[in-house]
N, C-alpha and C. Protein backbone atom coordinates (compact mmCIF):
# COMPACT_ATOMS: atom_id res chain seq x y z
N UNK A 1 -12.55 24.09 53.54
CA UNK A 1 -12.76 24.96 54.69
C UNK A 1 -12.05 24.36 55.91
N UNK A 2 -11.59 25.59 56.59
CA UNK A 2 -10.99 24.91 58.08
C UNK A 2 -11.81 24.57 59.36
N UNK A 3 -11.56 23.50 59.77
CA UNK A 3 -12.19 23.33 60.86
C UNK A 3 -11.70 24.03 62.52
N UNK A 4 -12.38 23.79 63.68
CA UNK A 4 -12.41 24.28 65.33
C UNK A 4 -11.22 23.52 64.90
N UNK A 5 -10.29 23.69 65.51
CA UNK A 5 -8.74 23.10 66.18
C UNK A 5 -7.70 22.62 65.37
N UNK A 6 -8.01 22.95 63.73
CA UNK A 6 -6.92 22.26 63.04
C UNK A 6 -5.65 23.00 63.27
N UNK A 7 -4.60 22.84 62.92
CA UNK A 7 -3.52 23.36 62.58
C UNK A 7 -3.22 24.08 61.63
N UNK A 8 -2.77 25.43 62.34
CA UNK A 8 -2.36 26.05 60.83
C UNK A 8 -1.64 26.68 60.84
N UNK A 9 -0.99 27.37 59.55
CA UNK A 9 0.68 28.23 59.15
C UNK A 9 0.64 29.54 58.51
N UNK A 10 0.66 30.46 59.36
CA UNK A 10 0.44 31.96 59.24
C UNK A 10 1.70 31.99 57.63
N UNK A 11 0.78 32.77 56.75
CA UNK A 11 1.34 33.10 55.58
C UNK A 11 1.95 34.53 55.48
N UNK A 12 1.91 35.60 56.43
CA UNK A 12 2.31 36.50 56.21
C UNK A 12 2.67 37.25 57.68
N UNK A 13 3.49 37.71 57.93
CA UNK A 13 3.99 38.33 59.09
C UNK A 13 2.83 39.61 59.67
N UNK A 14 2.68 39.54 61.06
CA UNK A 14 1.41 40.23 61.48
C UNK A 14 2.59 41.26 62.79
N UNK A 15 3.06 42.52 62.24
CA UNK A 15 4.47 42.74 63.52
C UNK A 15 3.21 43.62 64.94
N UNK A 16 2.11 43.84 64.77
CA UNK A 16 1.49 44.34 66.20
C UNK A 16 1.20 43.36 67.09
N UNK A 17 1.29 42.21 66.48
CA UNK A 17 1.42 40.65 66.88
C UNK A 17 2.44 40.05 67.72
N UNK A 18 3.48 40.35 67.17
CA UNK A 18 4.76 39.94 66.41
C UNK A 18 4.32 38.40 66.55
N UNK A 19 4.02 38.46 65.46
CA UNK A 19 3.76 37.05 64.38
C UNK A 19 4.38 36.93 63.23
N UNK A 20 5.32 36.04 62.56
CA UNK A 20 5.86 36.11 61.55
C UNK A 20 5.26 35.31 60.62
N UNK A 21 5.46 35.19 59.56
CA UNK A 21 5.26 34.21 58.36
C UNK A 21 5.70 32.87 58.59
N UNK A 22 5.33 31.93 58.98
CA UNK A 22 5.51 30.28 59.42
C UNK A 22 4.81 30.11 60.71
N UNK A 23 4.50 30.85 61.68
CA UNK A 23 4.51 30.58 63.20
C UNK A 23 3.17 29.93 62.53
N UNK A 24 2.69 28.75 63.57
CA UNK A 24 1.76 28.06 63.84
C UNK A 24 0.62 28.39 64.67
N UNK A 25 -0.46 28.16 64.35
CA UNK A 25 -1.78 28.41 65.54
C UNK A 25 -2.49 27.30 65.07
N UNK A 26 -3.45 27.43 65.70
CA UNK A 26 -5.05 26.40 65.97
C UNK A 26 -6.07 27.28 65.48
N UNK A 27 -6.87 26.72 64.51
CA UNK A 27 -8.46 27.53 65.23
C UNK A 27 -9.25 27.10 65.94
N UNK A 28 -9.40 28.54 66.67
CA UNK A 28 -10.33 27.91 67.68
C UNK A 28 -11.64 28.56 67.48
N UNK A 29 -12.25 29.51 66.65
CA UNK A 29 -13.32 29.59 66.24
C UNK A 29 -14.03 30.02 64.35
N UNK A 30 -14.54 29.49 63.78
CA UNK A 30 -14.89 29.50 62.27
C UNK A 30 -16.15 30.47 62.23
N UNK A 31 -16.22 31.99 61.71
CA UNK A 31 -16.69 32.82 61.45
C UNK A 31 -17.77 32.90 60.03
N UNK A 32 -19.21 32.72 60.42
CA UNK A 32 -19.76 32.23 58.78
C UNK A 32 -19.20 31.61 58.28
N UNK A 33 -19.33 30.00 58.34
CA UNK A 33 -18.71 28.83 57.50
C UNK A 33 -17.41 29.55 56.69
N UNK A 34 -16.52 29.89 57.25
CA UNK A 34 -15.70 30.01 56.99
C UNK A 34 -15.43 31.50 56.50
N UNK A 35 -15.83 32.94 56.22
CA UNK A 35 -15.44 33.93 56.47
C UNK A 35 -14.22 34.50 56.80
N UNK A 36 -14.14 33.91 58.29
CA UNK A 36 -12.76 34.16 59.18
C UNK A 36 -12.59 33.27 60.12
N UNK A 37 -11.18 33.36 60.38
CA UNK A 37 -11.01 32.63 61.66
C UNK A 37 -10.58 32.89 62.59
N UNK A 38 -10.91 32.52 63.56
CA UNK A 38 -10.22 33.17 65.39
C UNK A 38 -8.71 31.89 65.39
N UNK A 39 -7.60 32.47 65.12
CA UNK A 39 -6.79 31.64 65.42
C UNK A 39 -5.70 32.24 66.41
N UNK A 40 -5.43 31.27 67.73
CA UNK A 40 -4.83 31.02 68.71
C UNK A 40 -2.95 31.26 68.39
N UNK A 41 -1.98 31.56 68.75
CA UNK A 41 -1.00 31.47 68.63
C UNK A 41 -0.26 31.26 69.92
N UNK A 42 0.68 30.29 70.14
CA UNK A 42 1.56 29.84 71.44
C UNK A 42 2.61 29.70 70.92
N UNK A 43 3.24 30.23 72.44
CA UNK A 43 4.34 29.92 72.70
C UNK A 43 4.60 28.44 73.26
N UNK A 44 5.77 28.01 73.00
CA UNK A 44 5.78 26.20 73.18
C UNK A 44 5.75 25.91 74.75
N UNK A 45 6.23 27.14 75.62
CA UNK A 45 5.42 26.95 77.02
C UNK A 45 3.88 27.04 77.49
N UNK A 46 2.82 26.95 76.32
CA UNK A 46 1.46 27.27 76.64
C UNK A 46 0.98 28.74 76.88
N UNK A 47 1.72 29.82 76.71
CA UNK A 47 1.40 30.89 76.99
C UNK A 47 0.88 31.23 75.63
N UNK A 48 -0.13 31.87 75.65
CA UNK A 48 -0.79 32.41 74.59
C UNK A 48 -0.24 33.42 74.20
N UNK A 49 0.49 33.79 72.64
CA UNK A 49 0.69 34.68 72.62
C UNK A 49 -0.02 35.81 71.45
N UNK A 50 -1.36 35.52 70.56
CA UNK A 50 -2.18 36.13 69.94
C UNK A 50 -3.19 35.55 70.31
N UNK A 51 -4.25 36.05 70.14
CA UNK A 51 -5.67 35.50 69.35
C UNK A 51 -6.17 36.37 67.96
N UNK A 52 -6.11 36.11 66.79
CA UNK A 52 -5.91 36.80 65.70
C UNK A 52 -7.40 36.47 64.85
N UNK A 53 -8.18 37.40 64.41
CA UNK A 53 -9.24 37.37 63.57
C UNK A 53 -8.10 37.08 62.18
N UNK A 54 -8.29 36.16 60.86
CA UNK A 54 -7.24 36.26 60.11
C UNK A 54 -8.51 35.74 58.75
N UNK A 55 -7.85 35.71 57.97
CA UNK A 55 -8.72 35.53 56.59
C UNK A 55 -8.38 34.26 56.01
N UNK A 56 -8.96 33.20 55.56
CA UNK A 56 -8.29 32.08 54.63
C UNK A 56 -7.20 32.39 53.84
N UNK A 57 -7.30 33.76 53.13
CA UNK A 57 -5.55 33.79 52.30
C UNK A 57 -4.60 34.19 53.16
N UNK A 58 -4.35 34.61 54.65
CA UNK A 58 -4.15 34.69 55.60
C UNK A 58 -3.10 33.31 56.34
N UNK A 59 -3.80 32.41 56.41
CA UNK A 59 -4.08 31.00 56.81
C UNK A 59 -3.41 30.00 55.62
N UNK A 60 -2.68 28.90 56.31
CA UNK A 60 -3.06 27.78 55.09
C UNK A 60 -3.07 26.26 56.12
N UNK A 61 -3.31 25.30 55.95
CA UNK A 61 -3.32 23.84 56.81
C UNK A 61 -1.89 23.62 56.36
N UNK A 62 -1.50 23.01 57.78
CA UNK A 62 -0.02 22.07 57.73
C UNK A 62 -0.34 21.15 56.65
N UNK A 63 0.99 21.17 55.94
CA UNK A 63 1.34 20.04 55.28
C UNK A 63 2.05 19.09 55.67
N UNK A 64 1.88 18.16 54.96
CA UNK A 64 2.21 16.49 54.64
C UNK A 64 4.06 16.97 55.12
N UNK A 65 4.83 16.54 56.08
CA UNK A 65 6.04 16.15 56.53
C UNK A 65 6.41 17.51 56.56
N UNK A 66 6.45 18.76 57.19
CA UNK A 66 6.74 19.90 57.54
C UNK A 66 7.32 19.83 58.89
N UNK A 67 8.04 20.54 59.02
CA UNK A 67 9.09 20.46 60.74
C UNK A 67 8.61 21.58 61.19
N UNK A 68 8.57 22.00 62.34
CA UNK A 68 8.54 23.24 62.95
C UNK A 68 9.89 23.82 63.27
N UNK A 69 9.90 25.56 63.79
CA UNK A 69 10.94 26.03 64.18
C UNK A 69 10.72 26.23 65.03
N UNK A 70 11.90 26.62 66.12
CA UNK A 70 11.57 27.38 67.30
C UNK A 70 12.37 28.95 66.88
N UNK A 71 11.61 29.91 67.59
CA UNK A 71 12.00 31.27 67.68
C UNK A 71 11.58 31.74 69.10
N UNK A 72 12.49 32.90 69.38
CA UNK A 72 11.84 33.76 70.69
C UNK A 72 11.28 34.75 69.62
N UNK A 73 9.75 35.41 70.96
CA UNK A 73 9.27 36.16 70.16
C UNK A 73 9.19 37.63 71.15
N UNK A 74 9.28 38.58 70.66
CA UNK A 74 9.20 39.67 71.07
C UNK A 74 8.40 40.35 72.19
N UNK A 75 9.05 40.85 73.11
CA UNK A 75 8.46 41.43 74.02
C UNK A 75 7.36 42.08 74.25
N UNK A 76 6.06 42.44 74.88
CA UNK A 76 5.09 43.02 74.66
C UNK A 76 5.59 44.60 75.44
N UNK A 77 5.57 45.62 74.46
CA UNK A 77 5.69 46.93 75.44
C UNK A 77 5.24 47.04 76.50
């Protein structure tokens, strides 16, 4: 189960989001021991750019020596 603040790696692209498949978040809240999770998504300037209810198959924890990317992400209408 995931814990408040781990790190984690969106498995599937969310576009009302525009969240893609890799982008990174935190959780920041665990829904019935694990149910769901409230996970956070930023931009690398601190701007928040989701807060996403998401599911464990949803979700997975960073792994062992993984790099990040950078991307711009899409404008909000």
């Amino acid at each position: 189960m995931l814990a408040e603040h781990d790190r984690v790696v969106l498995r599937s692209n969310i576009p009302e989001h525009h969240l893609v498949a890799g982008d990174i978040g935190a959780v920041v809240f665990v829904h019935q021991h694990g149910a769901g999770y409230e996970v956070e998504f930023m931009a690398l300037d601190g701007e928040t750019v989701a807060i996403v209810t998401l599911l464990l198959a949803q979700i997975r924890p960073i792994a062992r020596r993984e790099i990040a990317h950078a991307r711009l992400i899409a404008q909000a209408a």
